[in-house]
Protein backbone atom coordinates (compact mmCIF):
# COMPACT_ATOMS: atom_id res chain seq x y z
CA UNK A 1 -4.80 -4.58 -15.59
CA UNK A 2 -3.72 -3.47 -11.90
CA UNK A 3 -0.68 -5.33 -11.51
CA UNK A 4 2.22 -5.62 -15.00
CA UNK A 5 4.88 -8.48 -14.14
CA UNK A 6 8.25 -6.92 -15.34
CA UNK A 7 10.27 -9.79 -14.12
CA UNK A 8 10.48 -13.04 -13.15
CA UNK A 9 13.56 -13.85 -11.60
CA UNK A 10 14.52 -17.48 -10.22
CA UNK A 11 16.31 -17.05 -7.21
CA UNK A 12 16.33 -20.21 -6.03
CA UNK A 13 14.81 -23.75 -5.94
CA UNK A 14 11.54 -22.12 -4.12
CA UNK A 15 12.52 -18.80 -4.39
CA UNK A 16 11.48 -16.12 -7.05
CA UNK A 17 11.45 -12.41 -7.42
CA UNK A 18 8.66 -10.41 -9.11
CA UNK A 19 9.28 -7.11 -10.66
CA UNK A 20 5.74 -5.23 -10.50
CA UNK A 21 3.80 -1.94 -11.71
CA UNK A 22 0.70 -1.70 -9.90
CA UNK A 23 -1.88 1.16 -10.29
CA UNK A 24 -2.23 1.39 -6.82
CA UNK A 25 1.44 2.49 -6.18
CA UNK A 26 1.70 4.86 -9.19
CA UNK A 27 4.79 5.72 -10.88
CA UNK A 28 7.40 2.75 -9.04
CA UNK A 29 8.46 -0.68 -9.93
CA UNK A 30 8.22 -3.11 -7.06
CA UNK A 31 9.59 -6.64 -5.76
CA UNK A 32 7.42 -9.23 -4.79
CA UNK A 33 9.02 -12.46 -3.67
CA UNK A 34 7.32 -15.84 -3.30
CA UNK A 35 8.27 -19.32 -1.66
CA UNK A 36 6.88 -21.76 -3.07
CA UNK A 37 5.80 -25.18 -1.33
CA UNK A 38 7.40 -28.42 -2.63
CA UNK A 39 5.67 -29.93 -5.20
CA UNK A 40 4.34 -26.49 -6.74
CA UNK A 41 3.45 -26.75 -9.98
CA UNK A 42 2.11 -24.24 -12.53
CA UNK A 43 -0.52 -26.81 -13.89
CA UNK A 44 -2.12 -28.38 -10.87
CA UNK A 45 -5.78 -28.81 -10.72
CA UNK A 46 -5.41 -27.56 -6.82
CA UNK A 47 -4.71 -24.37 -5.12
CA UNK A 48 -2.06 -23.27 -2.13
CA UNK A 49 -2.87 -21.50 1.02
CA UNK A 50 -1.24 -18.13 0.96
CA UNK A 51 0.68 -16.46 3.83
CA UNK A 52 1.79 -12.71 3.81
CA UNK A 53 5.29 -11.15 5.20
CA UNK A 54 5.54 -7.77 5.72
CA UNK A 55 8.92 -5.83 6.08
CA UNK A 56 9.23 -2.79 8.83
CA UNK A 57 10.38 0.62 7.83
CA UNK A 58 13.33 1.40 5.99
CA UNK A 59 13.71 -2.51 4.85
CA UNK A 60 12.55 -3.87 1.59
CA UNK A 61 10.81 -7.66 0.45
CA UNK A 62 13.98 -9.51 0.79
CA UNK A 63 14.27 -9.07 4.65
CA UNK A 64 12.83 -12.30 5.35
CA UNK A 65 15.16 -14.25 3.29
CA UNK A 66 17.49 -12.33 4.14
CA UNK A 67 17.29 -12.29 8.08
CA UNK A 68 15.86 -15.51 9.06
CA UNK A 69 15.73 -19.11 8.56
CA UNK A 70 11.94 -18.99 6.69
CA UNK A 71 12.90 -20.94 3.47
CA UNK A 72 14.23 -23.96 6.53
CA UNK A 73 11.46 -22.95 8.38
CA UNK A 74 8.57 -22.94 5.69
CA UNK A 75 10.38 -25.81 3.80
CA UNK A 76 7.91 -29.53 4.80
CA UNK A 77 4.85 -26.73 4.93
CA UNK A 78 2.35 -26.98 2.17
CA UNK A 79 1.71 -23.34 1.55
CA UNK A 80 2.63 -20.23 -0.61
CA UNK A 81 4.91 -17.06 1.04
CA UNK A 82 4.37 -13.70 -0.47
CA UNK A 83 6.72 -10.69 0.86
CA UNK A 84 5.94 -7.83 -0.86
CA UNK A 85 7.68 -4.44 -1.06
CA UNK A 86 5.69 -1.72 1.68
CA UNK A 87 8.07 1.14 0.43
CA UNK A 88 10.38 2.62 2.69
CA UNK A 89 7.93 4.63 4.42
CA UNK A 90 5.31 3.49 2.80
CA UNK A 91 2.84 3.17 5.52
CA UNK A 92 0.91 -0.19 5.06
CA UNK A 93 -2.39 2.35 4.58
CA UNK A 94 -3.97 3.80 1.53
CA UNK A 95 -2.43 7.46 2.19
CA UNK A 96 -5.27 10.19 1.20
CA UNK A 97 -2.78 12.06 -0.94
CA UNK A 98 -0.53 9.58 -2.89
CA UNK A 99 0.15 5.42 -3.00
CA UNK A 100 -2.56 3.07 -2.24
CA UNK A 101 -0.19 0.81 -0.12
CA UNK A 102 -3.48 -1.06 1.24
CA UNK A 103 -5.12 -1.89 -2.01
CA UNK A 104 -1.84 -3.20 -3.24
CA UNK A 105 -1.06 -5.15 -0.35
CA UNK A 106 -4.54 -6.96 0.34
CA UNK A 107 -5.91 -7.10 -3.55
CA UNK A 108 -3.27 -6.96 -5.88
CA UNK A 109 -1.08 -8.76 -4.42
CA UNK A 110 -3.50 -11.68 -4.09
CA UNK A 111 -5.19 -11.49 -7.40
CA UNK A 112 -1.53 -11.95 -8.55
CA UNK A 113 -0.96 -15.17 -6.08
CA UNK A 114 -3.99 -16.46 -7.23
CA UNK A 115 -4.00 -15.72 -10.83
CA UNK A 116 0.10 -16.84 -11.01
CA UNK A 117 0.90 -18.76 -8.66
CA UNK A 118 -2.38 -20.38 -7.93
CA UNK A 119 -3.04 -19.11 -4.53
CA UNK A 120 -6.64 -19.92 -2.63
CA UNK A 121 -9.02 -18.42 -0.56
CA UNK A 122 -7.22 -19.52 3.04
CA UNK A 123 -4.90 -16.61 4.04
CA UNK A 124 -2.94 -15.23 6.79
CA UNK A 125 -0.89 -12.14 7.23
CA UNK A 126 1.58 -11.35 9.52
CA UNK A 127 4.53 -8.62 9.82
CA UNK A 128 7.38 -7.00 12.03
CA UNK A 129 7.54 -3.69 13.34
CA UNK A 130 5.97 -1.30 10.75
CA UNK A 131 4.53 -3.99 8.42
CA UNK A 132 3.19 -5.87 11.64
CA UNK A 133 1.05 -2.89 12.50
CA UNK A 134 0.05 -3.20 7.83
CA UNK A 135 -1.04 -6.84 9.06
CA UNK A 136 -3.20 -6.03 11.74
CA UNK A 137 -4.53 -3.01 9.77
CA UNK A 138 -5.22 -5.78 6.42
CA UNK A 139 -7.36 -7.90 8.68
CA UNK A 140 -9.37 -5.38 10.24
CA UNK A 141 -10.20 -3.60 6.72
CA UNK A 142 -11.14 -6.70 5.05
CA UNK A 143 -13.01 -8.91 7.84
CA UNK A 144 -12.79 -12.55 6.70
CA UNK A 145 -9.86 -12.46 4.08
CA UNK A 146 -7.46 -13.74 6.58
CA UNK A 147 -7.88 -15.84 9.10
CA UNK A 148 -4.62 -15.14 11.03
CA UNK A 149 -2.64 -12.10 12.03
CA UNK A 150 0.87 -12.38 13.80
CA UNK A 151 2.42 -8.79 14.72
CA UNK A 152 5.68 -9.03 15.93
CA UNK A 153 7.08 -5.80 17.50
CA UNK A 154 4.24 -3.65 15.80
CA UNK A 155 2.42 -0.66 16.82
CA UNK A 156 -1.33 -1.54 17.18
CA UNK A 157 -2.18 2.32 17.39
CA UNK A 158 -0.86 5.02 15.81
CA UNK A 159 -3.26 7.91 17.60
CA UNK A 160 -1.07 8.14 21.12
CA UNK A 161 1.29 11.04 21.16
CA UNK A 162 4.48 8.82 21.30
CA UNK A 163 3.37 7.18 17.92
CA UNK A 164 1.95 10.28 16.19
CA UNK A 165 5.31 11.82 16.31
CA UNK A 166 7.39 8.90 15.48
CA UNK A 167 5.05 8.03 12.67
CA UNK A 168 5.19 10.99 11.00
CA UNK A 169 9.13 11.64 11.77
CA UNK A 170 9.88 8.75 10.34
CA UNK A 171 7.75 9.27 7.30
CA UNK A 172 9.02 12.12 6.73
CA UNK A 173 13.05 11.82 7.04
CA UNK A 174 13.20 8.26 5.98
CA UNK A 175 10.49 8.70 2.50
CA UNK A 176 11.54 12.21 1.96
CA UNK A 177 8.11 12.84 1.37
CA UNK A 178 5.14 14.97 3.57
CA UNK A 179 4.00 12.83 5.59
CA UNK A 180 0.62 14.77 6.09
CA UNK A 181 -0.24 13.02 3.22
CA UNK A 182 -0.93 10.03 4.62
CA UNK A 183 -3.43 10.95 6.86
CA UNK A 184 -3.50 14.28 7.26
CA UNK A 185 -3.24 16.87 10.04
CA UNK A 186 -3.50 14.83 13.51
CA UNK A 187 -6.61 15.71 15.76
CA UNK A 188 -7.69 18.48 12.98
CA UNK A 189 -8.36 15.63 10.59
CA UNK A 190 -8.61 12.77 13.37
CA UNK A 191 -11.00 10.51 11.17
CA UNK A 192 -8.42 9.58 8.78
CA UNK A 193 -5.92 8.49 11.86
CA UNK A 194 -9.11 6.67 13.28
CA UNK A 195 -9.90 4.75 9.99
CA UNK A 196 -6.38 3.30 10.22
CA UNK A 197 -5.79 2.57 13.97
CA UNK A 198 -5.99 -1.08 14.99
CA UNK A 199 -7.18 -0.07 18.23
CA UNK A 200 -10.17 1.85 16.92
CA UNK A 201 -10.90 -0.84 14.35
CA UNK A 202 -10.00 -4.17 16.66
CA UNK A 203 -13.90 -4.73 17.13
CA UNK A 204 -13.58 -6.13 13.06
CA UNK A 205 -11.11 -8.63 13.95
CA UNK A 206 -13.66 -11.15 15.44
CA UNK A 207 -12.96 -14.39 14.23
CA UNK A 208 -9.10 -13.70 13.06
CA UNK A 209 -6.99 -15.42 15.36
CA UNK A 210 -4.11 -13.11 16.67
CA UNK A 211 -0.85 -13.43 18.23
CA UNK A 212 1.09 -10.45 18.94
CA UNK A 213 4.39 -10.23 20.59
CA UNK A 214 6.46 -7.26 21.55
CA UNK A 215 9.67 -6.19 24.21
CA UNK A 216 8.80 -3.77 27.00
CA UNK A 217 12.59 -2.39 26.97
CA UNK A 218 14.23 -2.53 23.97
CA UNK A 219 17.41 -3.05 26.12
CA UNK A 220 20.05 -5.55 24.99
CA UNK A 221 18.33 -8.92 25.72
CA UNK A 222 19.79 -12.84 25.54
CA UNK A 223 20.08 -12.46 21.26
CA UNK A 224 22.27 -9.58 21.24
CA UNK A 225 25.91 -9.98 21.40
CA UNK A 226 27.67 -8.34 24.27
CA UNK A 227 29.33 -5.92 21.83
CA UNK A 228 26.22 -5.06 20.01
CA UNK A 229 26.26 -0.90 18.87
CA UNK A 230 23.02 0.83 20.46
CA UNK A 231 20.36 1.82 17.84
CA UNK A 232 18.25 4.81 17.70
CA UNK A 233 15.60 1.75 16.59
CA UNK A 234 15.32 0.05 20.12
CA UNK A 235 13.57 3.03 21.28
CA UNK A 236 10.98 1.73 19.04
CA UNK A 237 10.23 -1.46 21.21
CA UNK A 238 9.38 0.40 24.48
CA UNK A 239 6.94 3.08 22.39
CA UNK A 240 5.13 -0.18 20.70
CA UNK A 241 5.02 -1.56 23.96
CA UNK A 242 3.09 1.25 25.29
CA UNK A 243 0.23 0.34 22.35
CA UNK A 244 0.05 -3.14 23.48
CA UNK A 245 -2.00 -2.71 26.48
CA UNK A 246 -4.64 -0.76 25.12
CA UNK A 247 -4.95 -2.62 22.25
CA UNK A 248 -5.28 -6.13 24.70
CA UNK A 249 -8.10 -4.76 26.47
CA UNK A 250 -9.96 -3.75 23.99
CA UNK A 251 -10.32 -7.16 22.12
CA UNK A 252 -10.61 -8.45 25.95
CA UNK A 253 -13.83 -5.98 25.63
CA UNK A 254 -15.02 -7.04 22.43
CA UNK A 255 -14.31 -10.95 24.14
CA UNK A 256 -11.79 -11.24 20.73
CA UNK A 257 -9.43 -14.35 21.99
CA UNK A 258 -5.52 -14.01 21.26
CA UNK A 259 -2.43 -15.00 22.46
CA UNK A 260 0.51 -12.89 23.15
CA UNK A 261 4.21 -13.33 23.83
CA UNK A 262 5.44 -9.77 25.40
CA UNK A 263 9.11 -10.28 27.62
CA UNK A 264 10.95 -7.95 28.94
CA UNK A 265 14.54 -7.09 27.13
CA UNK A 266 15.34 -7.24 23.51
CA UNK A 267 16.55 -5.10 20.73
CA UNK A 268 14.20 -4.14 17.80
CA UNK A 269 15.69 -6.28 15.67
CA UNK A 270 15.71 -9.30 13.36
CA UNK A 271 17.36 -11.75 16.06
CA UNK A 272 14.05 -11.72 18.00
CA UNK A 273 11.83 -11.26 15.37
CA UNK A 274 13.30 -14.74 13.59
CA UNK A 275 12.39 -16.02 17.33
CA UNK A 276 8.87 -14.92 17.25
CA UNK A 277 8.46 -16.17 13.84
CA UNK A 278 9.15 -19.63 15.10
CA UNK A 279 6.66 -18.73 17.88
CA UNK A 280 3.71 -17.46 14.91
CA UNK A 281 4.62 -20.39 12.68
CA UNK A 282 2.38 -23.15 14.12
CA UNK A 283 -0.56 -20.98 14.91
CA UNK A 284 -0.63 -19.36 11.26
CA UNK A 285 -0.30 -23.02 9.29
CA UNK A 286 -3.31 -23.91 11.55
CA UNK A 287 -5.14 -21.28 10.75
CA UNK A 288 -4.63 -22.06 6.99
CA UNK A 289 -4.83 -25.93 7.68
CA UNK A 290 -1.19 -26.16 5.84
């Protein structure tokens, strides 16, 4: 068996909290938690669309719940959340030396939806930061399974300079692990970066609807109070920015439709991200005819 529930916590009316042991992320016990839509029920004859949240970097599964409004948001919508755990530095990408974060994201995770929870075939993905560049990267590895991808501040290539370094920086200091790991030497071993770039791989997003969304700053914008600290994070938004572009013209190449959102100041944070959730919502329950 690939996934082993340890726990089944009920959090709330909607809300519970898997405990997990996956073969695909060897040797750790993860959280899964799942909203469920009104009306759920453990014996119906039907089956729930199925919409998957992924945390950034240095966050964990309960960052939805935990910094915005999704269970209000989600709560007259007849369809099934999943937020898995990505690790801490985890990646979103099967690393060539270590955890299969992909396989366990895209296939376990669903065969467990589907087999416990009763999840169907109509799926969407989306993510912030980090886990919004694991969305795009799920769609384009598995054409079809999802029909909508929402990446909210996320890097959609992680071959430029800027995001080579802070990729593997923050692999490094934040999972206290090697991050060469994951994809090995850049340039030297530049087909394992390649396999896992949105921008290379956009052509295989035909027929996914997208909607990304990202600051050009990362300066203090209208959701930040005037006292706010300054974060070593905000440089983040700028350096995503700067993948944007590229990324835009190239499924303007491939004639790939998609809307965007990208404004000018604004803090990598949850503040704008719970904005640009409300901005994703309608477009991913379409998709998924919720």
């Amino acid at each position: 068996m690939s996934v082993e529930v340890l726990d089944d916590e009920r959090a709330g009316e909607r809300l519970r909290i898997l405990t997990v042991r996956a073969d695909s992320v060897p040797g750790e016990e993860l959280r899964v938690q799942v909203l469920l839509p009104r009306g759920w029920s453990p014996n119906a004859s039907r089956t729930w669309p199925l919409v998957t949240l992924h945390h950034g970097g240095l966050d964990d599964c309960t960052s939805w719940t935990r910094c915005t409004d999704l269970e209000r948001l989600s709560r007259d919508d007849d369809v099934l959340i999943v937020m898995p755990d990505g690790g801490r530095a985890g990646g979103y990408t099967n690393w060539r030396r270590g955890p299969q974060w992909q396989t366990f994201h895209v296939r376990d995770v669903y065969r467990l939806m589907r087999d416990r929870y009763r999840a169907g075939s109509a799926r969407a993905v989306a993510g912030v930061s980090g886990g919004g560049y694991g969305a795009l990267l799920s769609a384009a590895l598995a054409p079809g399974a999802f029909r909508a991808v929402a990446a909210l501040s996320a890097p959609c290539s992680i071959r430029t300079p800027v995001t080579m370094v802070g990729l593997l920086a923050a692999t490094g200091l934040a999972g206290r692990v090697n991050p060469l790991r994951m994809w090995g030497l850049p340039i030297v071993q530049d087909r394992h970066w390649r396999a896992s770039d949105p921008l290379y791989l956009a052509p295989r997003l035909r027929g996914t609807r997208l909607h990304l969304s990202a600051g050009l700053t990362g300066r203090p914008g209208p959701l930040d109070p005037p006292d706010a600290p300054w974060s070593p994070a905000n440089l983040a938004e700028p350096a995503v920015r700067s993948t944007v572009g590229p990324f835009l013209r190239r499924l303007r190449a491939h004639r790939i439709p998609y809307t965007t959102h990208l404004y000018r100041d604004g803090t990598h944070s949850w503040p704008y991200w719970e904005r640009e959730l409300h901005r994703a919502w309608p477009l991913l329950m379409r998709s998924v005819s919720a």
